[in-house]
C-alpha atoms as a PDB file:
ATOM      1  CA  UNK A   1       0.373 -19.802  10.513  1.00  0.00           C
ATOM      2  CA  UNK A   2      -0.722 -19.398   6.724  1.00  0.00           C
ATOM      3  CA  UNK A   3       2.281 -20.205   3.893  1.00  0.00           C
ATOM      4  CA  UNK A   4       1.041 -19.087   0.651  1.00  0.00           C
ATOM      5  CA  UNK A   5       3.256 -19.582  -2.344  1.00  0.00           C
ATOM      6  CA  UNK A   6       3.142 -17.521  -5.306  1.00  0.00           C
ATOM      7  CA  UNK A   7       3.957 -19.134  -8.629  1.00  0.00           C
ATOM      8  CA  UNK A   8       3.045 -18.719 -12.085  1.00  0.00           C
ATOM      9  CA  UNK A   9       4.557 -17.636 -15.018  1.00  0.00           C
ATOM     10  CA  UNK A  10       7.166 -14.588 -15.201  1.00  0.00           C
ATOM     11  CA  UNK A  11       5.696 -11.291 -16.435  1.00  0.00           C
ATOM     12  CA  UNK A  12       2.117 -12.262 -14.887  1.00  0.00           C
ATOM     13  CA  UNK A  13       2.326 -10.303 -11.680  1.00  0.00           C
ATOM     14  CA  UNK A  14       4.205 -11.915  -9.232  1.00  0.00           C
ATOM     15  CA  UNK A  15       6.041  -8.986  -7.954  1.00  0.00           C
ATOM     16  CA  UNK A  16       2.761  -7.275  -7.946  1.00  0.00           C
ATOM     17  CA  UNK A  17       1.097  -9.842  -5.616  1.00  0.00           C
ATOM     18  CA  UNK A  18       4.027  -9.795  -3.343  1.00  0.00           C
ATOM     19  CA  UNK A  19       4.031  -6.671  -3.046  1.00  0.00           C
ATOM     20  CA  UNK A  20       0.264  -6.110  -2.061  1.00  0.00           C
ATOM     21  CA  UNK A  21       0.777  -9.004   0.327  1.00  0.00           C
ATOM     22  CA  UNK A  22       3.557  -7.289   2.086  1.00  0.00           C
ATOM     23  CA  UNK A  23       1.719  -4.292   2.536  1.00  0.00           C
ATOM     24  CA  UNK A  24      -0.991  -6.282   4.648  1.00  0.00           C
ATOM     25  CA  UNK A  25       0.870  -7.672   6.897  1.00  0.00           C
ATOM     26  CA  UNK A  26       2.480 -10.831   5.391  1.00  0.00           C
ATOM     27  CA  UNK A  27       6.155 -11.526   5.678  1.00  0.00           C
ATOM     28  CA  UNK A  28       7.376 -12.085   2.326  1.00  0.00           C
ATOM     29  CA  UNK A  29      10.019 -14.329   0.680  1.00  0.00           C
ATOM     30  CA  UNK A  30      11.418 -14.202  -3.077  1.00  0.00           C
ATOM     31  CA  UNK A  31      12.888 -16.923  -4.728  1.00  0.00           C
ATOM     32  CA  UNK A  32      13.971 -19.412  -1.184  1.00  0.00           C
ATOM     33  CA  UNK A  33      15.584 -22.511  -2.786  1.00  0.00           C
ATOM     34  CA  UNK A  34      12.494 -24.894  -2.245  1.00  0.00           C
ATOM     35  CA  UNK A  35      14.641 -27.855   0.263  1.00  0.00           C
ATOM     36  CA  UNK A  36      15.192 -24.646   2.586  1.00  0.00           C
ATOM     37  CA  UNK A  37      11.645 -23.890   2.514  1.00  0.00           C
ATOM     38  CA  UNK A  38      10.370 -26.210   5.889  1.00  0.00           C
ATOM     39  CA  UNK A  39      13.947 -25.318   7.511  1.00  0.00           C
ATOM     40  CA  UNK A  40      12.562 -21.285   7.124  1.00  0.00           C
ATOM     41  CA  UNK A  41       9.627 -22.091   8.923  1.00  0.00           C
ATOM     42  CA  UNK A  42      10.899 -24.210  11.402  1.00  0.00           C
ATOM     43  CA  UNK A  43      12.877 -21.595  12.469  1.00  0.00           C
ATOM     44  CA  UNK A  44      10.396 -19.306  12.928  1.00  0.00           C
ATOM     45  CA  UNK A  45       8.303 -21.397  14.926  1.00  0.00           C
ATOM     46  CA  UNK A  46      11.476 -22.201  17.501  1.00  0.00           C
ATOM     47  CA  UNK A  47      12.142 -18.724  17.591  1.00  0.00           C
ATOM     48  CA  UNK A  48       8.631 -17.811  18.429  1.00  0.00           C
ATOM     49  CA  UNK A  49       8.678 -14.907  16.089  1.00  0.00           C
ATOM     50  CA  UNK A  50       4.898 -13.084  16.021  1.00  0.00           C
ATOM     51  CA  UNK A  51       4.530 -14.136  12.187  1.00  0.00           C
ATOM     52  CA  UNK A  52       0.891 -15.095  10.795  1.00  0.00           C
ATOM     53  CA  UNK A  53       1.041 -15.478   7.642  1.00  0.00           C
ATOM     54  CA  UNK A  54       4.374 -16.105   5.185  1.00  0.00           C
ATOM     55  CA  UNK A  55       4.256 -15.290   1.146  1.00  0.00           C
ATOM     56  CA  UNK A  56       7.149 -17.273  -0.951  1.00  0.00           C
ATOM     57  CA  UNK A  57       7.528 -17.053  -4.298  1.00  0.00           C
ATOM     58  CA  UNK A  58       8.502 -20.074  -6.365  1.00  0.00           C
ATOM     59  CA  UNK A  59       9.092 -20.222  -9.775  1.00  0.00           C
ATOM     60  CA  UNK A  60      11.064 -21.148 -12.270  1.00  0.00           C
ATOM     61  CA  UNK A  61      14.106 -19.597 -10.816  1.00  0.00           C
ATOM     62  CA  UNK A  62      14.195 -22.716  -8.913  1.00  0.00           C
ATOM     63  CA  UNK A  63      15.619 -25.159 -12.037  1.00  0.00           C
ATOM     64  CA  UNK A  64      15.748 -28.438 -11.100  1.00  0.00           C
ATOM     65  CA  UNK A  65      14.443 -27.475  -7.552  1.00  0.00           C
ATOM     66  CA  UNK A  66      11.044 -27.232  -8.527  1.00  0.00           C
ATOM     67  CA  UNK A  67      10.727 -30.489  -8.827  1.00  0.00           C
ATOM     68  CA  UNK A  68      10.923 -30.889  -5.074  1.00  0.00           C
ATOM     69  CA  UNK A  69       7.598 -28.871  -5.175  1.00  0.00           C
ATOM     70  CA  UNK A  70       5.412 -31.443  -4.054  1.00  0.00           C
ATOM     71  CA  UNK A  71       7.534 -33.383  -1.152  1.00  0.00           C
ATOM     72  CA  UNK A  72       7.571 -29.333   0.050  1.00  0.00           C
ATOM     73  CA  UNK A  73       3.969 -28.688   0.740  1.00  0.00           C
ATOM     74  CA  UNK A  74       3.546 -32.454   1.793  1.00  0.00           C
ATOM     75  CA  UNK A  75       5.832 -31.777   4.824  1.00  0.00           C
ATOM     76  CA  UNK A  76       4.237 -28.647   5.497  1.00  0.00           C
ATOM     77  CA  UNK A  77       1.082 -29.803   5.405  1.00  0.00           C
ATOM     78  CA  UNK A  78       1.965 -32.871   7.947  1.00  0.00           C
ATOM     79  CA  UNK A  79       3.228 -30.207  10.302  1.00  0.00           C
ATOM     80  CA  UNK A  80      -0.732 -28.821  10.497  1.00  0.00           C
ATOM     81  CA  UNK A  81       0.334 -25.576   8.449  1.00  0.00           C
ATOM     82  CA  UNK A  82      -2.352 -23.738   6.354  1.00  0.00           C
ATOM     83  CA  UNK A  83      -0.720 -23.972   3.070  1.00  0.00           C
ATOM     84  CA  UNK A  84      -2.540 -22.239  -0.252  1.00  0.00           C
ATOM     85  CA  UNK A  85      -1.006 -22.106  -4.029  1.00  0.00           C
ATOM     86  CA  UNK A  86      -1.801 -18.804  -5.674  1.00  0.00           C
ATOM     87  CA  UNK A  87      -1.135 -19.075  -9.538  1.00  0.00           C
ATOM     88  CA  UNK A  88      -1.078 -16.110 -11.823  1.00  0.00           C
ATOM     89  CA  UNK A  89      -1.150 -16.895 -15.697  1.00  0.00           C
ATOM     90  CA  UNK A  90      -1.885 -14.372 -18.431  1.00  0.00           C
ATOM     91  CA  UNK A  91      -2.043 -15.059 -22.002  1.00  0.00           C
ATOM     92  CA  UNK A  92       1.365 -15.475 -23.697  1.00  0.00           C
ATOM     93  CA  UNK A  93       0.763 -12.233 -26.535  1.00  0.00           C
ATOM     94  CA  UNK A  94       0.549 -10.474 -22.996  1.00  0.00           C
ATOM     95  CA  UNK A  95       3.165 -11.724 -21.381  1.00  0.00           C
ATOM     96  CA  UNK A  96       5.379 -11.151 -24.529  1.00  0.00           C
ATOM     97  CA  UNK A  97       3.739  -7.637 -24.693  1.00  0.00           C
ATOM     98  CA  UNK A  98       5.043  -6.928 -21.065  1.00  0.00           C
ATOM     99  CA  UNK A  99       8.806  -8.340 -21.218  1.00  0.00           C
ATOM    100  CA  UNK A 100       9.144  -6.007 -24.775  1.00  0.00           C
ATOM    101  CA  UNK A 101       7.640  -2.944 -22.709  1.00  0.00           C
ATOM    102  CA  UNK A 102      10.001  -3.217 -19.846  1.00  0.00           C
ATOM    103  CA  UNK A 103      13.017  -4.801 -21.760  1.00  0.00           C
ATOM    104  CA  UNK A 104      13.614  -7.422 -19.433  1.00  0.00           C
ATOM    105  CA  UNK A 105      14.944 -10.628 -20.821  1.00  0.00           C
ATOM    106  CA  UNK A 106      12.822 -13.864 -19.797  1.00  0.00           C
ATOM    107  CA  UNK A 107      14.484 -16.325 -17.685  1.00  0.00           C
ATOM    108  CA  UNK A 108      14.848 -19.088 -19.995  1.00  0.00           C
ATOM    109  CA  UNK A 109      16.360 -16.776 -22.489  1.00  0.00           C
ATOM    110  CA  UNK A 110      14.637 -16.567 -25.957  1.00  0.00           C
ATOM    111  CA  UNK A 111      11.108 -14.696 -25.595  1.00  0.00           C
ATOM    112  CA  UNK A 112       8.775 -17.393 -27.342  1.00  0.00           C
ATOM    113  CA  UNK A 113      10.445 -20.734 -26.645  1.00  0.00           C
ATOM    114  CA  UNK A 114      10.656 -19.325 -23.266  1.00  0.00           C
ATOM    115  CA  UNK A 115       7.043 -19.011 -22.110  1.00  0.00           C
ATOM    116  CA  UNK A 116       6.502 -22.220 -24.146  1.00  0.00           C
ATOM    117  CA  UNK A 117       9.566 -24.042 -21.862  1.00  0.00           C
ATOM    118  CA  UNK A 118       7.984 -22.108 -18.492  1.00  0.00           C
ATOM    119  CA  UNK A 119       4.422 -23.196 -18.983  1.00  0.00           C
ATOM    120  CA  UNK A 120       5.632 -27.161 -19.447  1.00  0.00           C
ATOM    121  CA  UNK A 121       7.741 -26.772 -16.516  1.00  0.00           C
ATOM    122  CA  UNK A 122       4.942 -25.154 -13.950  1.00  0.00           C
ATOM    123  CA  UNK A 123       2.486 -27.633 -15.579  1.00  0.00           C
ATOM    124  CA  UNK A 124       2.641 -30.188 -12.614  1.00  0.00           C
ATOM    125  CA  UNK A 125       1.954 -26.791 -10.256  1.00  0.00           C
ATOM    126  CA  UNK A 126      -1.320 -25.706 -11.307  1.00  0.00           C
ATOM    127  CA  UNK A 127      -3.317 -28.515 -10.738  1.00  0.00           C
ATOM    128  CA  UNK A 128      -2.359 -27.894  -7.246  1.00  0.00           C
ATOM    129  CA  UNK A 129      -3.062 -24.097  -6.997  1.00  0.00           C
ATOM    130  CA  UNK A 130      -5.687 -23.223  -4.739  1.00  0.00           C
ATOM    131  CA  UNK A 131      -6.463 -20.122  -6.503  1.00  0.00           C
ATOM    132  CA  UNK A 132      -5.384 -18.712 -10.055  1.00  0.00           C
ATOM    133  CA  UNK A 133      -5.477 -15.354 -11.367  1.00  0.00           C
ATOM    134  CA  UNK A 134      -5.700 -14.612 -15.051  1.00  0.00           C
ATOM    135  CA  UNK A 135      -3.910 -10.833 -15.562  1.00  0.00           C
ATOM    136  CA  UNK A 136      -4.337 -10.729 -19.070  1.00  0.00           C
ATOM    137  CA  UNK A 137      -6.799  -8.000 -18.625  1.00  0.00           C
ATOM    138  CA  UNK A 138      -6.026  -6.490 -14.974  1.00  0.00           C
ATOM    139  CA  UNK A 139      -4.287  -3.295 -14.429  1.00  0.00           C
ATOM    140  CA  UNK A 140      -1.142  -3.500 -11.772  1.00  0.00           C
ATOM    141  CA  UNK A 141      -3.883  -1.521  -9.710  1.00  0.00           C
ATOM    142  CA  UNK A 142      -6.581  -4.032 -10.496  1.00  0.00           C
ATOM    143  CA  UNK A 143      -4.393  -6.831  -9.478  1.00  0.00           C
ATOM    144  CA  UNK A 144      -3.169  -5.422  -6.293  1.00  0.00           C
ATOM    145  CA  UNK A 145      -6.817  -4.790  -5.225  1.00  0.00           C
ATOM    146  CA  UNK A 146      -7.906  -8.469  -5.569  1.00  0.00           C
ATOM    147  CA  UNK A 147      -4.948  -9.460  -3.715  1.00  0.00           C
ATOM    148  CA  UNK A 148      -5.785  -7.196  -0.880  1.00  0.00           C
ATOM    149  CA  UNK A 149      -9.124  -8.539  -0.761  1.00  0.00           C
ATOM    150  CA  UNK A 150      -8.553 -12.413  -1.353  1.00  0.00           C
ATOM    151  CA  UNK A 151      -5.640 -12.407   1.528  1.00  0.00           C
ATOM    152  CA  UNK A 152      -6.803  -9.450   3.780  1.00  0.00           C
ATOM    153  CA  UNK A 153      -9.038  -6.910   5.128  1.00  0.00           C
ATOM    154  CA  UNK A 154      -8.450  -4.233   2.438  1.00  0.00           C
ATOM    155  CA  UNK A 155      -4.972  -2.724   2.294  1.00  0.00           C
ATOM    156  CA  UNK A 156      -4.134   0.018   5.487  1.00  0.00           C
ATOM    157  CA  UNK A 157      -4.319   3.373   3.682  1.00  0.00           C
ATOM    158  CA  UNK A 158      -1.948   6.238   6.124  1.00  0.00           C
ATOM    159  CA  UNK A 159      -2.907   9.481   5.972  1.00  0.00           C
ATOM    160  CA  UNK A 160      -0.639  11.873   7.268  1.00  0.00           C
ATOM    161  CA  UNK A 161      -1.764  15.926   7.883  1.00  0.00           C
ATOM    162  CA  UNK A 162       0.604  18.378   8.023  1.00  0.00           C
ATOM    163  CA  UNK A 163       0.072  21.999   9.558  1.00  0.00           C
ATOM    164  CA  UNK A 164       2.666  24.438   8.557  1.00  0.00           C
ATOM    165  CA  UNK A 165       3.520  28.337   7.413  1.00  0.00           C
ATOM    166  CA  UNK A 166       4.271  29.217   4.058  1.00  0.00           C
ATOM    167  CA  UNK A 167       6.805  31.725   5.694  1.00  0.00           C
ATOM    168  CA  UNK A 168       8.996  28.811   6.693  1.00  0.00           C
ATOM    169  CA  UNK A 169       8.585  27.025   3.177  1.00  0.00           C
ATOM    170  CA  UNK A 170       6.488  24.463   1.697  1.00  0.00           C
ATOM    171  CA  UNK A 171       6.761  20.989   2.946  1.00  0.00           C
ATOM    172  CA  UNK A 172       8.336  18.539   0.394  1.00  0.00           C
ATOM    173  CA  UNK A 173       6.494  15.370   0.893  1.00  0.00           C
ATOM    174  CA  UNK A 174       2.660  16.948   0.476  1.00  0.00           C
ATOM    175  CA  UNK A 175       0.951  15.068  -2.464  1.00  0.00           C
ATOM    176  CA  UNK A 176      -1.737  17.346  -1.930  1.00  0.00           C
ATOM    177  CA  UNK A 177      -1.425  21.323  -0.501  1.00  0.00           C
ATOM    178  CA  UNK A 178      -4.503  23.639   0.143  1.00  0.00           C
ATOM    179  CA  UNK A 179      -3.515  27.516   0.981  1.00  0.00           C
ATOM    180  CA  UNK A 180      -5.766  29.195   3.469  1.00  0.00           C
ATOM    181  CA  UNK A 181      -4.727  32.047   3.525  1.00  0.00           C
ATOM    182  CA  UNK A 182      -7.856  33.274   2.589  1.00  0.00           C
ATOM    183  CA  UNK A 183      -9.497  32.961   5.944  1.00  0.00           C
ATOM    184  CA  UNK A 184      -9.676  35.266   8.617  1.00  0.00           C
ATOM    185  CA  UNK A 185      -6.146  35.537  10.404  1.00  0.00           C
ATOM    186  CA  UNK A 186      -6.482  35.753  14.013  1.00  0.00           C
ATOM    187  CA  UNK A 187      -3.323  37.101  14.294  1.00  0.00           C
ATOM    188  CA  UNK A 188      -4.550  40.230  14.124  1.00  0.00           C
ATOM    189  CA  UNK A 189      -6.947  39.633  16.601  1.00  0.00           C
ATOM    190  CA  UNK A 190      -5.543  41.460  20.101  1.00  0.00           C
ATOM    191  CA  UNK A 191      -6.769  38.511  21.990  1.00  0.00           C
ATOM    192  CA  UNK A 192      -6.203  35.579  19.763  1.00  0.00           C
ATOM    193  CA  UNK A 193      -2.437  36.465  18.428  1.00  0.00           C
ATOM    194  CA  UNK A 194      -0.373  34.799  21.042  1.00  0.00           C
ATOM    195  CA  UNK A 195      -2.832  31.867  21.374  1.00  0.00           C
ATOM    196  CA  UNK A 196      -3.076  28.688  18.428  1.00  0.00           C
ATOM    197  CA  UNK A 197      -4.960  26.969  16.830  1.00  0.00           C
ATOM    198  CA  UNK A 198      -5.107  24.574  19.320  1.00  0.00           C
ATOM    199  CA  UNK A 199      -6.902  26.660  21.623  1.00  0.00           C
ATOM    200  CA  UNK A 200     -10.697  27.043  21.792  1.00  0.00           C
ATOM    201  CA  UNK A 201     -10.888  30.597  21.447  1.00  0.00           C
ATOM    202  CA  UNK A 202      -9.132  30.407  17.755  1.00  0.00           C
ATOM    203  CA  UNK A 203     -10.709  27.443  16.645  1.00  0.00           C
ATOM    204  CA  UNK A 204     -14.099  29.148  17.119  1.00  0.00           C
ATOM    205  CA  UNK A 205     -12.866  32.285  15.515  1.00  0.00           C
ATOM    206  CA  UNK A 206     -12.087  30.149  12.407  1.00  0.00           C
ATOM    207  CA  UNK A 207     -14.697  27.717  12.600  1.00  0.00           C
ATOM    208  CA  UNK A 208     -17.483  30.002  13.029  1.00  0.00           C
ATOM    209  CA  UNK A 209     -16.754  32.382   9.871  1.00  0.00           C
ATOM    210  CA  UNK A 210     -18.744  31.750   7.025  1.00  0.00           C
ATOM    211  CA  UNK A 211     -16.277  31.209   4.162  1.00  0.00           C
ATOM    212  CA  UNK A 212     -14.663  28.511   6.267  1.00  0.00           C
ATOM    213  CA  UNK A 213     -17.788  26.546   6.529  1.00  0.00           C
ATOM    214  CA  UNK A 214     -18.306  26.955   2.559  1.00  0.00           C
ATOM    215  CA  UNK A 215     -14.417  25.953   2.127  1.00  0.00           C
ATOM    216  CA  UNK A 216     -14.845  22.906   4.305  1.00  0.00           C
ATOM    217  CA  UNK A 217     -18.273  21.546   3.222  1.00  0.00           C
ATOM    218  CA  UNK A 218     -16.185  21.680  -0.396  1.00  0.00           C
ATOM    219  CA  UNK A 219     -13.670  20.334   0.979  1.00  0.00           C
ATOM    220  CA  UNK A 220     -14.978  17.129   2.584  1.00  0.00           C
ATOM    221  CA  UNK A 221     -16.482  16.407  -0.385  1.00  0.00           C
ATOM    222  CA  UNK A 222     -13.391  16.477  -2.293  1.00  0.00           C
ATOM    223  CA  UNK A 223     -11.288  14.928  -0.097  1.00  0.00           C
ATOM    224  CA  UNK A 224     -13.330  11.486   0.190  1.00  0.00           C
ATOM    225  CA  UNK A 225     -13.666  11.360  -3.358  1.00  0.00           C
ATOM    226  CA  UNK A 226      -9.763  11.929  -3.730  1.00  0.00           C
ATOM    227  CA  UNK A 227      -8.766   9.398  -1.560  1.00  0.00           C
ATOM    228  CA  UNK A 228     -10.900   7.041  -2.676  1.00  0.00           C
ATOM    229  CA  UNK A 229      -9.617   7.332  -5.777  1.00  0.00           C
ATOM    230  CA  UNK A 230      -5.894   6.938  -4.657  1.00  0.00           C
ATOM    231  CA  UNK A 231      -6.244   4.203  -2.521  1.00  0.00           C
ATOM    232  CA  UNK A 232      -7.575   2.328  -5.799  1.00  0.00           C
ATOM    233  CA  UNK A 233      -4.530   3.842  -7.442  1.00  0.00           C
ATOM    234  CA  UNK A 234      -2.727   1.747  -5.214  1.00  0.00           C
ATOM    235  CA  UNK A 235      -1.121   4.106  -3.080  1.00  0.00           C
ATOM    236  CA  UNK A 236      -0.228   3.361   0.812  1.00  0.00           C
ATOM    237  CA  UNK A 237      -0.101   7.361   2.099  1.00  0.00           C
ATOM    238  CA  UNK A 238      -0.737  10.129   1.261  1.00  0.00           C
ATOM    239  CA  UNK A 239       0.185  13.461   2.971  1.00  0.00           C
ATOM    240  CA  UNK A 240      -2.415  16.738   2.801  1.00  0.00           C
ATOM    241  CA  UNK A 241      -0.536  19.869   3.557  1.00  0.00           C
ATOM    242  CA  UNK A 242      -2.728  23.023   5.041  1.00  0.00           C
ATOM    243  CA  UNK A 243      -0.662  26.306   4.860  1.00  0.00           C
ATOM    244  CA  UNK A 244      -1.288  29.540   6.368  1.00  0.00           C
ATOM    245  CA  UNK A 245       0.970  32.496   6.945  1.00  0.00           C
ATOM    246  CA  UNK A 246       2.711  31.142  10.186  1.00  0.00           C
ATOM    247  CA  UNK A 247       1.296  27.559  10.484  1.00  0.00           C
ATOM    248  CA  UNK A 248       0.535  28.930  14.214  1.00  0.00           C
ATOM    249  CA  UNK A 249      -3.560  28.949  14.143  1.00  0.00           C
ATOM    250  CA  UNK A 250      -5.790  28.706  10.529  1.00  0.00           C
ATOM    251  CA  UNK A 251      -3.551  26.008   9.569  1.00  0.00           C
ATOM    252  CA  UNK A 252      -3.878  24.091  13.111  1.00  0.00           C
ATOM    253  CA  UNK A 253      -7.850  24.668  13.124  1.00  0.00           C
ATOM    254  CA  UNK A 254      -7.949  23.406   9.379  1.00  0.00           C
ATOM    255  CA  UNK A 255      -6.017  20.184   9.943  1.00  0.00           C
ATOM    256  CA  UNK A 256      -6.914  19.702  13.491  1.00  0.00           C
ATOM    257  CA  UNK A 257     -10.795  19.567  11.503  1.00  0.00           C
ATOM    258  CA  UNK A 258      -9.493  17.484   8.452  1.00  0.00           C
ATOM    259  CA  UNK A 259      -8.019  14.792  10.909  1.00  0.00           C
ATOM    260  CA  UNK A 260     -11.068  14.441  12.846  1.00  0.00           C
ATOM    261  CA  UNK A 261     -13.492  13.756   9.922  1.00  0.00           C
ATOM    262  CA  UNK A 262     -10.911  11.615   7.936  1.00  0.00           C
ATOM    263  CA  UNK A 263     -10.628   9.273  11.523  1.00  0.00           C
ATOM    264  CA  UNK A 264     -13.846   8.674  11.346  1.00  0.00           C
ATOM    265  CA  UNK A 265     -13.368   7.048   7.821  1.00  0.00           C
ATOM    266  CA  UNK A 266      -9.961   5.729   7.706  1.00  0.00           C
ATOM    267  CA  UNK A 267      -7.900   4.254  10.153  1.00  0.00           C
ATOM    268  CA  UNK A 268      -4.717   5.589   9.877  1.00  0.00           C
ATOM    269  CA  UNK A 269      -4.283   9.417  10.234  1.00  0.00           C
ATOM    270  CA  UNK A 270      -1.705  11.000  11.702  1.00  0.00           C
ATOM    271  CA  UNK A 271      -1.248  15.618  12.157  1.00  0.00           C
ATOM    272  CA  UNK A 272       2.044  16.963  12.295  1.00  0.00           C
ATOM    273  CA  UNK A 273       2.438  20.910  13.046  1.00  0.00           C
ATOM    274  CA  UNK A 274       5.375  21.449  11.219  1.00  0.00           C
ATOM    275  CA  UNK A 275       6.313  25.108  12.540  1.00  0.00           C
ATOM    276  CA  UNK A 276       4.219  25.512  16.008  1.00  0.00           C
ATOM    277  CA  UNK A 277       6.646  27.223  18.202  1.00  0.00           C
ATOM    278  CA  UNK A 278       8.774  28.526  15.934  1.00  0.00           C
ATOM    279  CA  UNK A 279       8.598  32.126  15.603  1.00  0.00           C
END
């Protein structure tokens, strides 16, 4: 078991951090009074829970606790845990810069005797951090991606595909939609209407036209780019939407393509078909 605790000053990122280590798998903490800190874990351990690694943020919340820093991590550390001190600092024109854009008071109270006050107080901390992060110049985005890569294997990006007919509405929850309508229908196809586009017969009817393969050489292209660019963003899903008239077969060939290509370059991607069955 890992125990990393996040500390630093307020306005530097700490919710940020948390955050991005939640997202990879961590089990997070905010704010535990520090005595209760080897008490949390012990507990953990006896109940056997299937917990890796634990993020806890300490900071000046804590008061007078913090001084109980040290005899913390010493009893961790006899106890064989992994224990790491992540410190994020930014310069205090920045930090003042972020409290007046978000209107949050600081915890001390007054703005500049405040960071003054919090920097004394965490003094004693940082010698002990394992790592330390500057943000004065990182995004919320920028930050998040160094966390993902200091503490994990790059964040797990879900893609989720959803097949559906344009009669029946358009879904809510589609960051991104792409009407095909355009393409050949084989509903009016004799032998293809009462199939889908699950079957073979429709997917080659689709596939095999030549404005599909333009579309989806285009598309590929644009879609690796996109989410590229999101998952930098720092999102955690996204959901593509392909419509057609019914969401019975261009839609289901589309996506049913789509998901196949994006598995092959992200982990996560799940297909929904929203209205198969429904007329």
């Amino acid at each position: 078991m890992k125990v990393v605790f996040v500390t630093g000053l307020s306005g530097a990122g700490k919710t940020t951090v948390l955050r991005a280590l939640e997202d990879i798998g961590f089990y997070c903490a905010d704010n535990i009074p520090l005595p209760l800190v080897p008490d949390f874990i012990q507990l953990i351990v006896e109940k056997k829970l299937v917990i890796e690694n634990i993020a806890i943020v300490i900071d000046i919340r804590e008061g007078i606790l913090l001084e109980e820093f040290n005899k913390v991590l010493e009893n961790l550390k006899s106890k064989k845990l992994k224990t790491e001190i992540l410190f994020l600092d930014a310069s205090d024109d920045v930090l003042k810069k972020r409290f007046q854009e978000t209107r949050r008071k600081h915890p001390l109270g007054d703005l500049d005797t405040g960071i003054k006050e919090e920097r004394e107080k965490l003094s004693k901390i940082f010698p002990l951090s394992t790592r330390v992060i500057n943000t004065t110049y990182l995004s919320v985005h920028e930050l998040r991606e160094i966390t993902t890569k200091l503490y994990g294997k790059g964040r797990v990006f879900y893609i989720n595909i959803i097949a559906f007919g344009f009669k029946y509405g358009i879904p809510e929850n589609c960051d991104l939609i792409f009407d095909i309508r355009f393409l050949p229908n084989p509903y009016f196809i004799d032998d293809l209407r009462t199939l889908t586009g699950r079957d073979k017969k429709v997917k080659d009817f689709v596939l095999r036209n030549r404005n599909t393969k333009k579309f989806l050489s285009l598309l590929k292209e644009l879609l690796l780019y996109l989410l590229e660019q999101y998952k930098k963003e720092g999102k955690i899903y996204l959901t593509i939407g392909f419509g057609c008239t019914g969401g019975k077969h261009r839609s289901i060939v589309i996506a049913d393509y789509i998901s196949d290509f994006l598995s092959r370059n992200f982990e996560d991607v799940r297909i929904i078909y929203r209205d198969l069955g429904r007329e």
